[in-house]
Protein backbone atom coordinates (compact mmCIF):
# COMPACT_ATOMS: atom_id res chain seq x y z
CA UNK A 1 41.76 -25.80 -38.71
CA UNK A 2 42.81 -22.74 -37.23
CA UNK A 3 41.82 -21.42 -34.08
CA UNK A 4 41.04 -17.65 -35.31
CA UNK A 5 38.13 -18.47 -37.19
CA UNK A 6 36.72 -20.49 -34.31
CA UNK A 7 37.17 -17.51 -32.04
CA UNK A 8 35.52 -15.30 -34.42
CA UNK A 9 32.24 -17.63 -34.81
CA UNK A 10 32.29 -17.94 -30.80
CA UNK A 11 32.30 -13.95 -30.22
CA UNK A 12 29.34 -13.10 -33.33
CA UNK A 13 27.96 -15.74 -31.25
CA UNK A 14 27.87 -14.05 -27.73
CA UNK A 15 27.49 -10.96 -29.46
CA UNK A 16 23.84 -12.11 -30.88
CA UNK A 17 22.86 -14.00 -27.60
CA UNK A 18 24.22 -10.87 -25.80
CA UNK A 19 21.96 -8.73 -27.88
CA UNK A 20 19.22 -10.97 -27.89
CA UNK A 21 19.48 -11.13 -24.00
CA UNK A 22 18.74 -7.19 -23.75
CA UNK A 23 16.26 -6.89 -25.82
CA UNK A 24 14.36 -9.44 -23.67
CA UNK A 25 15.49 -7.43 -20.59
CA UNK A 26 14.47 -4.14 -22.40
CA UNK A 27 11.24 -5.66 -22.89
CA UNK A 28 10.49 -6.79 -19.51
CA UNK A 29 11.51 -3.72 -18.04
CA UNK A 30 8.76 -2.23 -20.46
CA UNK A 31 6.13 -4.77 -19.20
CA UNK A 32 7.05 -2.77 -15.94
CA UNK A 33 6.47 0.44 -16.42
CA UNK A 34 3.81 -0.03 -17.82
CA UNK A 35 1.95 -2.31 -15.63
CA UNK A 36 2.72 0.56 -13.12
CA UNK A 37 1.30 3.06 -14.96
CA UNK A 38 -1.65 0.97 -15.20
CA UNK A 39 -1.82 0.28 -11.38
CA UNK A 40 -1.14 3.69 -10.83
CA UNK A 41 -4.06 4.79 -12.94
CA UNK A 42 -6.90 2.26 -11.33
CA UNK A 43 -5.80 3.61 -8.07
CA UNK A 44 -6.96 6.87 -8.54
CA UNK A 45 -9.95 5.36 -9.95
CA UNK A 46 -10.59 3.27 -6.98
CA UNK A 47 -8.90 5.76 -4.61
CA UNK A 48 -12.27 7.94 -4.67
CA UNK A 49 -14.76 8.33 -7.21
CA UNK A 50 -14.10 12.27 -7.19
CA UNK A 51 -11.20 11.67 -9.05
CA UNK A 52 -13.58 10.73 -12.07
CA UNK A 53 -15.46 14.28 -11.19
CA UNK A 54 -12.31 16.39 -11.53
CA UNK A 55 -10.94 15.02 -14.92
CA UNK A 56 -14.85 15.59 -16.03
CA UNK A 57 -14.34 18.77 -18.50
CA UNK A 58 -18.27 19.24 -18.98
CA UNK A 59 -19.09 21.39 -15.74
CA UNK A 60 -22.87 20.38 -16.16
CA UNK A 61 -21.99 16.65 -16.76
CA UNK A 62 -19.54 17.23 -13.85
CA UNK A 63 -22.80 18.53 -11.71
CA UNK A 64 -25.12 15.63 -12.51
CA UNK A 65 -21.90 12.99 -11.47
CA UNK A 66 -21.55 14.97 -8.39
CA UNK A 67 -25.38 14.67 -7.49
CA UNK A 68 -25.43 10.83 -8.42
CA UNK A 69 -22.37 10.09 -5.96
CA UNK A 70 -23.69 12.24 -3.44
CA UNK A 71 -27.27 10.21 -3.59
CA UNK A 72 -25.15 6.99 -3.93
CA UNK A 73 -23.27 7.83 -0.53
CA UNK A 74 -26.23 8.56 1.40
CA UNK A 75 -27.38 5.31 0.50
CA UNK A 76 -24.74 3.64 1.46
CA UNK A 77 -24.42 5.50 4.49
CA UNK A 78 -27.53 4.37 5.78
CA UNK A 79 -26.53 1.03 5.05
CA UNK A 80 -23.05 0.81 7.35
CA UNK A 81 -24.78 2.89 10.21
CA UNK A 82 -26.82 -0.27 10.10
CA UNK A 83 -24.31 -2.50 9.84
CA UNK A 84 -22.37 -0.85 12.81
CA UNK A 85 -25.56 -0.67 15.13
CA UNK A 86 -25.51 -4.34 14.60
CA UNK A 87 -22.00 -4.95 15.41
CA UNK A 88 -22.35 -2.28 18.48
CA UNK A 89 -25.38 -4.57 19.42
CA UNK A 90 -23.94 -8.09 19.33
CA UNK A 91 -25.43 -8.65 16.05
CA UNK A 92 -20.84 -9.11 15.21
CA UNK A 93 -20.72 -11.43 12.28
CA UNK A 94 -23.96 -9.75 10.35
CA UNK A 95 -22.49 -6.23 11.04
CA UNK A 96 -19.55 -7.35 9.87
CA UNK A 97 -20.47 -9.48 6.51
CA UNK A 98 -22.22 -6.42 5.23
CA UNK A 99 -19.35 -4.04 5.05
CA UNK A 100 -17.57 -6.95 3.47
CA UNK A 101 -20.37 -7.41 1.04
CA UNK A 102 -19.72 -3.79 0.01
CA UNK A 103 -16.18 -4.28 0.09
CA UNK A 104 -15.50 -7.08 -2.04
CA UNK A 105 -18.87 -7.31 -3.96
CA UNK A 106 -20.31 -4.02 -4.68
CA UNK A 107 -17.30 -1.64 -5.38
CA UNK A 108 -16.39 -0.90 -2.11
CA UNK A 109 -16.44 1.82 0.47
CA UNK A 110 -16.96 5.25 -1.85
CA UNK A 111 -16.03 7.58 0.94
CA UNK A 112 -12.83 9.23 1.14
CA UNK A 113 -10.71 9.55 4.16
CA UNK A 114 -9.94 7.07 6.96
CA UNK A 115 -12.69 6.84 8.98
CA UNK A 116 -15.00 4.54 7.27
CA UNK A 117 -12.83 2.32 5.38
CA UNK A 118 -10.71 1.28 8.40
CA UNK A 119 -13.58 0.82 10.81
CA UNK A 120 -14.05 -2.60 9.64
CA UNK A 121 -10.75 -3.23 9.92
CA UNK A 122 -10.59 -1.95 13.47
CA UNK A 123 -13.22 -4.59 14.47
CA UNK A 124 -11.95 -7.17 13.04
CA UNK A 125 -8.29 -6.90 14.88
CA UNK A 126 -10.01 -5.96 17.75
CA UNK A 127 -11.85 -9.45 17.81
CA UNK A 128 -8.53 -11.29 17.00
CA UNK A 129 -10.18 -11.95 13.76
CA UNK A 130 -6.21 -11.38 11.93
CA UNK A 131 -6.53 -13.14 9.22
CA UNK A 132 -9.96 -12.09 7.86
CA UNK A 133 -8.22 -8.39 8.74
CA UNK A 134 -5.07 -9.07 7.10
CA UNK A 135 -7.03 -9.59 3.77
CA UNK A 136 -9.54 -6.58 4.30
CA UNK A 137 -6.47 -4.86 5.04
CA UNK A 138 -4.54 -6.13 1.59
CA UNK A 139 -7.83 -4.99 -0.55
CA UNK A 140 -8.42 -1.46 0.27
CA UNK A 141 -4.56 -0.99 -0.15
CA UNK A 142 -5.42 -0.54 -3.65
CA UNK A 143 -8.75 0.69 -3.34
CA UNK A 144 -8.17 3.30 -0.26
CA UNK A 145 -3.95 5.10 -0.38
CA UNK A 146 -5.40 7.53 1.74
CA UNK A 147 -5.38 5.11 4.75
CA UNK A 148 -1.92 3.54 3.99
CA UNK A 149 -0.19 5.01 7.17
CA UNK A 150 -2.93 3.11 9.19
CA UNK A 151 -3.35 0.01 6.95
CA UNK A 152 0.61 -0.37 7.80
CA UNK A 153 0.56 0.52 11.01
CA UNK A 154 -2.60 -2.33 11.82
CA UNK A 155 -0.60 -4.74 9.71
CA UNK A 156 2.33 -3.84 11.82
CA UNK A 157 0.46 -4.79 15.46
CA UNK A 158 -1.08 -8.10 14.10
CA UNK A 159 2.34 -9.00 13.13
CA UNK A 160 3.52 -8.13 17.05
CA UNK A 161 0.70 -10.07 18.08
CA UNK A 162 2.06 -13.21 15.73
CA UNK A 163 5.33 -12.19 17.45
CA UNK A 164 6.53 -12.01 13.85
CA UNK A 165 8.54 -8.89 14.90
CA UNK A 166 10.95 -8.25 12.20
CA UNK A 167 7.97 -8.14 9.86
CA UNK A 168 6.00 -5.74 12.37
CA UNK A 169 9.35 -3.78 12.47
CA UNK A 170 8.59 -3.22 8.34
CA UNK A 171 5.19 -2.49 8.47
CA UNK A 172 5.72 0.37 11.05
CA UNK A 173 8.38 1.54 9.10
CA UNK A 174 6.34 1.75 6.16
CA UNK A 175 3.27 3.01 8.10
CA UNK A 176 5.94 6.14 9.20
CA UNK A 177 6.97 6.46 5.52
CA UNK A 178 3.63 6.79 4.22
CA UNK A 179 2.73 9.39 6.48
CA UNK A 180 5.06 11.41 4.68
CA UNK A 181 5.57 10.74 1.29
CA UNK A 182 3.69 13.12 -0.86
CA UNK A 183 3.31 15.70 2.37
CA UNK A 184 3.99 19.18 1.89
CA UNK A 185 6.16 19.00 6.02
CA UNK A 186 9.12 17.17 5.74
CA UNK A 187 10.07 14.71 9.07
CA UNK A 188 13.14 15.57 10.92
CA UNK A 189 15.11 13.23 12.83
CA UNK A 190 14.10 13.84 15.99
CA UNK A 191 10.41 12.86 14.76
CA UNK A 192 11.55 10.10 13.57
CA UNK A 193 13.51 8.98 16.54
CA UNK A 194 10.20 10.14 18.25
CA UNK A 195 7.92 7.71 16.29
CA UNK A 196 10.84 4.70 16.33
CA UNK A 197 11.60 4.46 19.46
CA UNK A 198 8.98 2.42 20.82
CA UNK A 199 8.99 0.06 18.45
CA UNK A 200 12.80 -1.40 17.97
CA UNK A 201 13.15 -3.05 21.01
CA UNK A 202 12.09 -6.67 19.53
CA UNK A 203 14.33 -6.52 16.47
CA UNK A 204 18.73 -6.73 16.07
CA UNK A 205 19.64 -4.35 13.62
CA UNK A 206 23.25 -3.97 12.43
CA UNK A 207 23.38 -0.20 12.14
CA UNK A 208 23.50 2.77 14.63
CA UNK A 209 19.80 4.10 15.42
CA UNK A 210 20.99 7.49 13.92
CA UNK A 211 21.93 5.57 10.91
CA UNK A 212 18.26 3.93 10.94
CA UNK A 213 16.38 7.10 11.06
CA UNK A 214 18.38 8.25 8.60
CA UNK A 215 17.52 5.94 5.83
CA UNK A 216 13.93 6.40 6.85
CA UNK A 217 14.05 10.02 6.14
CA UNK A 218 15.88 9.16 3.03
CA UNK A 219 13.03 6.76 2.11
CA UNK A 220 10.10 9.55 2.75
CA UNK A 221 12.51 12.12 0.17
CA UNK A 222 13.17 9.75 -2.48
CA UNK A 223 9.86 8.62 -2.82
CA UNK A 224 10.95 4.69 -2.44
CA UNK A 225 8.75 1.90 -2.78
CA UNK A 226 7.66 -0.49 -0.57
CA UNK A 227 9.62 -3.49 -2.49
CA UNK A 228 13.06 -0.70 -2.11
CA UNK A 229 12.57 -0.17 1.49
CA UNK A 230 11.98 -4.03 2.11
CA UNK A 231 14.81 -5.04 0.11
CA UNK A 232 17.03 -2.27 1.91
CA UNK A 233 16.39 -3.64 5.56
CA UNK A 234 16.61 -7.22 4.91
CA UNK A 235 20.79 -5.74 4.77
CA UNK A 236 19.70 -4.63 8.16
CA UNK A 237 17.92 -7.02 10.40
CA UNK A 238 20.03 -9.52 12.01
């Protein structure tokens, strides 16, 4: 038999497993996007109920949801001022299981900013509870992107106190980074030599500083995610 045929069967056959092989990595990159777009979209329902209000079209409907959420938050209010006279009293694991009872059971915190959302959190590192603050820390990453830049930087210090340094090294990173994406002032690099400075002394890295600060920058202006910036200073850290 000759050999040309042969050939010819062997290429139409890497040409249909070649073609089969990108359509399956087409499709996967599909699953992708859009299970981003979907994450993206419960974030900014979870990120603050207002968000609900704004895309609300009907400015009386959008009156009566304003009311409810207002008389919702006052209720809940009351309920962590409680919760922190108990933990400011001694009362520490009853203070505390309420705020996780509205955390993880009733829809969590419905206040925006930082203040309320990482008290909790505050507590709980500050009683070398780390692992119960670790995972209060992982939930209201998704529920709370307001208080990234502290979530990071309190994941950052429980990692120093682990002495798991390189991954404290991230976390601040990403706690600088998040400071700044999405802000109208762009960093220079003498802020961000400013903010680093302090915290490389526990890690190797195989660049200059300069070189450092300048991928950070270049993180906050390309918008990178967190799996890009973790990926880029594995390269890094000896």
């Amino acid at each position: 038999m000759s050999i040309v045929p042969i050939l010819i069967i062997i290429f139409v056959v890497f040409l249909i497993f070649r073609k089969k092989n990108t359509n399956k990595i087409e499709k996967n990159e599909n699953i992708k996007k859009q299970t981003v777009k979907e994450i993206v979209k419960e974030n900014k329902n979870f990120l603050r109920e207002e968000y609900k209000i704004q895309q609300e079209k009907d400015f009386e409907k959008q009156d009566r949801m304003t009311d409810s959420l207002l008389k919702r938050q006052d209720k809940q209010l009351k309920i962590l001022e409680l919760a922190r006279e108990k933990i400011e009293t001694g009362n520490l694991e009853e203070g505390i299981a309420i705020i996780e009872d509205i955390t993880y059971n009733q829809g969590g915190i419905i206040f925006p900013g930082v203040s309320w959302p990482m008290y909790l959190a505050d507590v709980l590192y500050k009683n070398k509870m780390y692992d119960r603050c670790w995972k209060y820390l992982n939930y209201i990453s998704l529920t709370h992107l307001d208080c990234l830049p502290k979530i990071k930087k309190l994941q950052s210090k429980i990692c120093s106190k682990e002495k798991k340094y390189n991954d404290a090294f991230y976390f601040y990173i990403m706690s600088v980074v998040y400071s700044y994406q999405g802000c109208s002032f762009k960093p220079t690099m003498e802020i961000i030599e400013m903010k680093m400075n302090k915290n490389m002394s526990k890690v190797k890295i195989n660049i200059s500083n300069e070189e450092l600060f300048q991928r950070i920058l270049n993180y906050i202006n390309n918008q990178s995610s967190e799996i890009e910036i973790r990926d880029d200073l594995r390269k890094i850290i000896t």
